[in-house]
Protein backbone atom coordinates (compact mmCIF):
# COMPACT_ATOMS: atom_id res chain seq x y z
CA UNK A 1 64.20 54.75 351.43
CA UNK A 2 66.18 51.78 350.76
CA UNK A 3 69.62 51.41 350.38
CA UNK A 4 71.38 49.64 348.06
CA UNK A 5 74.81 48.22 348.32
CA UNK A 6 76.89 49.52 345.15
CA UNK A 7 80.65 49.45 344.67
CA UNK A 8 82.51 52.20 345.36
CA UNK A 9 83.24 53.35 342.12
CA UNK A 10 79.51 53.80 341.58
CA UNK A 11 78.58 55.42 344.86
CA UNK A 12 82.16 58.16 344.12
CA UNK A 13 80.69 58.97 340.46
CA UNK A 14 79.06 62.95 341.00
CA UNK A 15 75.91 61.26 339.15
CA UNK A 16 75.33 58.83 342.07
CA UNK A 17 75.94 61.77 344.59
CA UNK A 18 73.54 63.93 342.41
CA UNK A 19 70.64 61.15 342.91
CA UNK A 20 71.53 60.88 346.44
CA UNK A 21 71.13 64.85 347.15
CA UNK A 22 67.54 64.84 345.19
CA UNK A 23 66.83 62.03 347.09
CA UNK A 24 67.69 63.35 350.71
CA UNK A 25 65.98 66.20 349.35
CA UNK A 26 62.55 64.62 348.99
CA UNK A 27 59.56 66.34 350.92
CA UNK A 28 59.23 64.09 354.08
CA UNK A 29 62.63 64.72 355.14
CA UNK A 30 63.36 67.95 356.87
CA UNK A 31 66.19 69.94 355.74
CA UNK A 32 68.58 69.13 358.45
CA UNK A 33 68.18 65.57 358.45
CA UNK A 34 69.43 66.00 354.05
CA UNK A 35 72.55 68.30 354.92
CA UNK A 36 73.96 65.54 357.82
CA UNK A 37 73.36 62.77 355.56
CA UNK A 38 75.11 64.49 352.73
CA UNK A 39 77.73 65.44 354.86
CA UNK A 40 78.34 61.76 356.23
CA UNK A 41 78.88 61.13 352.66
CA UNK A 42 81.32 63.61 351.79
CA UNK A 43 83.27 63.01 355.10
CA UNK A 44 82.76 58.86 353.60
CA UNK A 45 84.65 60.18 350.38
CA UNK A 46 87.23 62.41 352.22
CA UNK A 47 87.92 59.69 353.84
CA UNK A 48 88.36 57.04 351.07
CA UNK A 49 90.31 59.44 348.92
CA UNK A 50 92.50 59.46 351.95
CA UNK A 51 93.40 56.22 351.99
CA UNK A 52 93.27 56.23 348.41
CA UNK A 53 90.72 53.50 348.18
């Protein structure tokens, strides 16, 4: 899977993190490996809402 860089706006918008989870959800990834990704990106957003970014 590549990634692509995208402003943050974009990668905040719940339609971005919708494509992301049916991504990580794909069949060659086991489920494990989708829940810590999607969890790195929630902590990501925790974090920028945080700082208010």
């Amino acid at each position: 899977m590549q990634k692509k860089k995208l402003p943050l706006r974009d990668l905040i918008t719940a339609k971005r993190l919708n494509e992301m989870r049916i991504a990580y959800n794909k069949p060659q990834m086991t489920r494990p490996e989708a829940y810590q990704k999607l969890a790195v990106v929630r902590d990501y957003i925790e974090t920028l809402k945080l700082f208010k970014l």
